[in-house]
Protein backbone atom coordinates (compact mmCIF):
# COMPACT_ATOMS: atom_id res chain seq x y z
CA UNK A 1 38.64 -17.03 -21.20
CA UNK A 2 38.21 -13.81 -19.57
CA UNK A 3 34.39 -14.17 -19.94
CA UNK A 4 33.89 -17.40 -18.50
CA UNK A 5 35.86 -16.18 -15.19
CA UNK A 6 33.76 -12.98 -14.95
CA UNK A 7 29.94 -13.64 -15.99
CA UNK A 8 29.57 -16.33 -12.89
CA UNK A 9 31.69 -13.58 -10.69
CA UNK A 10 28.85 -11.50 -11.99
CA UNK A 11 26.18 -13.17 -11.69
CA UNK A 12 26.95 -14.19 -7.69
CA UNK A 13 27.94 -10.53 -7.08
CA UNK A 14 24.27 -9.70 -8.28
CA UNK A 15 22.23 -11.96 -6.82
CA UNK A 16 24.38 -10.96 -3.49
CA UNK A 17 23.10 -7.56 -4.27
CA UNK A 18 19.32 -8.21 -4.75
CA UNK A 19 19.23 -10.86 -1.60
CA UNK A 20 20.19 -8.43 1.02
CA UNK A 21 17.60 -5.70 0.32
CA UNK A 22 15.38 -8.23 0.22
CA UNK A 23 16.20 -9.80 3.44
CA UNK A 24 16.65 -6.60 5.21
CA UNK A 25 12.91 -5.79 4.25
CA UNK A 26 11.85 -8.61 5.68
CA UNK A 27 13.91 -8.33 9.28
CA UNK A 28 12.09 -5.25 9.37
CA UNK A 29 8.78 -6.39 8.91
CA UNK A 30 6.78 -5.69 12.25
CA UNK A 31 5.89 -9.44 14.18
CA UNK A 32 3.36 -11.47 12.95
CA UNK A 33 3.66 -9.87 9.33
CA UNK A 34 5.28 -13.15 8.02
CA UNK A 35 6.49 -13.35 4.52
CA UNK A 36 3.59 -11.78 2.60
CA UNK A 37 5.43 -8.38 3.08
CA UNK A 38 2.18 -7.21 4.89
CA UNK A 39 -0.33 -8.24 2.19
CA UNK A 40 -3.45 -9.41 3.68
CA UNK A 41 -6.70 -10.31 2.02
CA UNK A 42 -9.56 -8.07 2.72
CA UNK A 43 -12.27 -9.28 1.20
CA UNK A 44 -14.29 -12.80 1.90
CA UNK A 45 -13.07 -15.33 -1.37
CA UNK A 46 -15.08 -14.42 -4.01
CA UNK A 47 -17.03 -12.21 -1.63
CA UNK A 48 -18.76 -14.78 -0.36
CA UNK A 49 -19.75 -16.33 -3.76
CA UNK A 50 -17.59 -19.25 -5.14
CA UNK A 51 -18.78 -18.54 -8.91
CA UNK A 52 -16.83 -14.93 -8.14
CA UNK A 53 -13.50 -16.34 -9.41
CA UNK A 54 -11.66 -13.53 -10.27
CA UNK A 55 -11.42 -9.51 -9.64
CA UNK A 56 -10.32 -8.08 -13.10
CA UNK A 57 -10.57 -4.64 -12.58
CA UNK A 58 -10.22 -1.83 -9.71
CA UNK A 59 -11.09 1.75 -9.73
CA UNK A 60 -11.56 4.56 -7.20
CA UNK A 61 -14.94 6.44 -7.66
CA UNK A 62 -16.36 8.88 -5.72
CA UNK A 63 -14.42 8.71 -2.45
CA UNK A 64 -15.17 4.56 -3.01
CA UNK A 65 -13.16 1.87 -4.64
CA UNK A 66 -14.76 -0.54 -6.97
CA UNK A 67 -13.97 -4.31 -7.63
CA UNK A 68 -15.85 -6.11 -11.00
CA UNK A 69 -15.84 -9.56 -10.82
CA UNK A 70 -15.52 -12.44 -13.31
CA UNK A 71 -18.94 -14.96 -12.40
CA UNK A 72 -19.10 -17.25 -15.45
CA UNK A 73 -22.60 -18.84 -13.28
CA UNK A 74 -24.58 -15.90 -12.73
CA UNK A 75 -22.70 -13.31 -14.37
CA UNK A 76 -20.42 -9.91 -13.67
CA UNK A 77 -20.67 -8.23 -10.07
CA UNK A 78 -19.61 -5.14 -8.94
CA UNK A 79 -18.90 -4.36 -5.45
CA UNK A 80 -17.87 -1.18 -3.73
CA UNK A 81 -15.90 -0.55 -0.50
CA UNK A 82 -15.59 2.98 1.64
CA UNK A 83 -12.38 1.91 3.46
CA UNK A 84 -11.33 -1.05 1.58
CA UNK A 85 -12.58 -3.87 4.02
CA UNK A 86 -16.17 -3.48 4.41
CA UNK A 87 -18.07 -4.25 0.64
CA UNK A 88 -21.52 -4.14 -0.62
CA UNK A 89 -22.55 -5.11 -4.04
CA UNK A 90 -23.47 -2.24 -6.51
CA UNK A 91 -24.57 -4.81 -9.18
CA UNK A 92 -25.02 -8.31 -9.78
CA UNK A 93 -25.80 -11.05 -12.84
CA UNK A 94 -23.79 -9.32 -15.52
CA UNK A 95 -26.23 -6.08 -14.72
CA UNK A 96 -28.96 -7.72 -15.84
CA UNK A 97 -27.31 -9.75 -18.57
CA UNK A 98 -26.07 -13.04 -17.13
CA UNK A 99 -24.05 -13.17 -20.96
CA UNK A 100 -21.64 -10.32 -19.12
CA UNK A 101 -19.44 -12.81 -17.32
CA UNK A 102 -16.79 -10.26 -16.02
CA UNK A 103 -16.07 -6.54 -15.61
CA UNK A 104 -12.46 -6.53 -17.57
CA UNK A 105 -11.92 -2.29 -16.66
CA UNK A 106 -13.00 0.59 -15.17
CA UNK A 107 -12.50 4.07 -16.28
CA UNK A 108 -14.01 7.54 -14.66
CA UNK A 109 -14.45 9.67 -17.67
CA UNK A 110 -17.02 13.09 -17.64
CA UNK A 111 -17.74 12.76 -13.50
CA UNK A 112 -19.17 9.28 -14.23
CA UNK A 113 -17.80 5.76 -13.68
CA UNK A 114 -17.59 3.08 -16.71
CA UNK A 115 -17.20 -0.51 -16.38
CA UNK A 116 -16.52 -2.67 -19.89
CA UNK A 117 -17.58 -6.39 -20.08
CA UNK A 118 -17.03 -9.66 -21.83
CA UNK A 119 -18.88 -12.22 -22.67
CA UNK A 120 -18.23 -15.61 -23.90
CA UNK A 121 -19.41 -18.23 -26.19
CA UNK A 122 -23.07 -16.46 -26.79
CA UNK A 123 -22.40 -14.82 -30.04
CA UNK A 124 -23.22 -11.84 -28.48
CA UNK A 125 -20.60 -8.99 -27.81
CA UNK A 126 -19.31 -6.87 -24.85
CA UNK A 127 -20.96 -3.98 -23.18
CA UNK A 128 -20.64 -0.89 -22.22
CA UNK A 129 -21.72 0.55 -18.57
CA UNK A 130 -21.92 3.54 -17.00
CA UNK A 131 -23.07 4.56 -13.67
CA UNK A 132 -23.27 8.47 -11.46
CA UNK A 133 -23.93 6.64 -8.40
CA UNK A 134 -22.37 3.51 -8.36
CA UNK A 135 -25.54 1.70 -8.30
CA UNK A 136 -28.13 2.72 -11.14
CA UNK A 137 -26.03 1.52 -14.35
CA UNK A 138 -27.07 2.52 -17.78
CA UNK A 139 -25.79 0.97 -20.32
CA UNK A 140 -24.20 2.78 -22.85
CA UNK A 141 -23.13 -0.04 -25.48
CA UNK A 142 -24.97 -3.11 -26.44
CA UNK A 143 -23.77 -6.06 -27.72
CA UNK A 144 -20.18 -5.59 -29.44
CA UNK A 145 -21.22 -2.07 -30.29
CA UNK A 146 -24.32 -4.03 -32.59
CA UNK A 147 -21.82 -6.38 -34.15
CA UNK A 148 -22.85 -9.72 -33.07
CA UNK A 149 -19.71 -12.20 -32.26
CA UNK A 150 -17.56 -9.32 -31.23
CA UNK A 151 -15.19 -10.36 -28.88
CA UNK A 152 -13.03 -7.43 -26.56
């Protein structure tokens, strides 16, 4: 008996709770925010290419930050961006292998920036890239690591 009293008491009490925070964040958004919480898009969709449909991964790299694309048409891009508005690609069609479809992660390891792909339906595996510039890209694993059909 006690229980069925209490948990709704609860529950309203709580959601009381997480409501006002919430609706004082958003009196004190400044005007013309609107209900995004300040979020705005700041790149052009797909960077200007409707086959872009998806960022997977983000990484900061030499004073830059890096967004890899999925593009199942003409495979992976990777574009850079000083300030985070402005981007130019630093590598298009999958790096030269239209069978990378998207850049899944980023990871700076030894001063140098590396970007891991998949593939799809190709019987050929993910790759490995790496890159000291941000726009000549070596890679550094081929194909599943030689073991056609491997899949990340």
């Amino acid at each position: 008996m006690i229980k069925k009293i209490y948990l709704p008491l609860l529950a309203s009490l709580l959601l009381a709770l997480l409501a006002a925070p919430l609706g004082a964040a958003r009196a004190a958004l400044p005007a013309g925010v609107g209900p995004n919480f300040g979020w705005a898009q700041v790149n052009r969709d797909g960077f200007g290419d409707p086959a872009n449909r998806s960022i997977f991964a983000l990484e900061p790299f030499g004073g830059l930050l890096y967004a890899g694309t999925f593009n199942p048409v003409q495979g992976a891009e990777v574009w850079r961006s000083a300030d985070g508005v402005t981007w130019g690609r630093a590598a298009s069609g999958g790096f030269g292998r239209p069978h990378n479809l998207a850049v899944d992660d980023f990871a700076v390891f030894g001063g140098l920036l590396y970007a891991a792909t998949s593939v799809s339906g190709t019987g050929l595996g993910p790759e490995i890239w790496r890159t000291d510039d941000g726009l000549d890209w070596d890679r550094v694993v081929e194909d599943g690591f030689g073991a056609a059909g491997t899949v990340e």
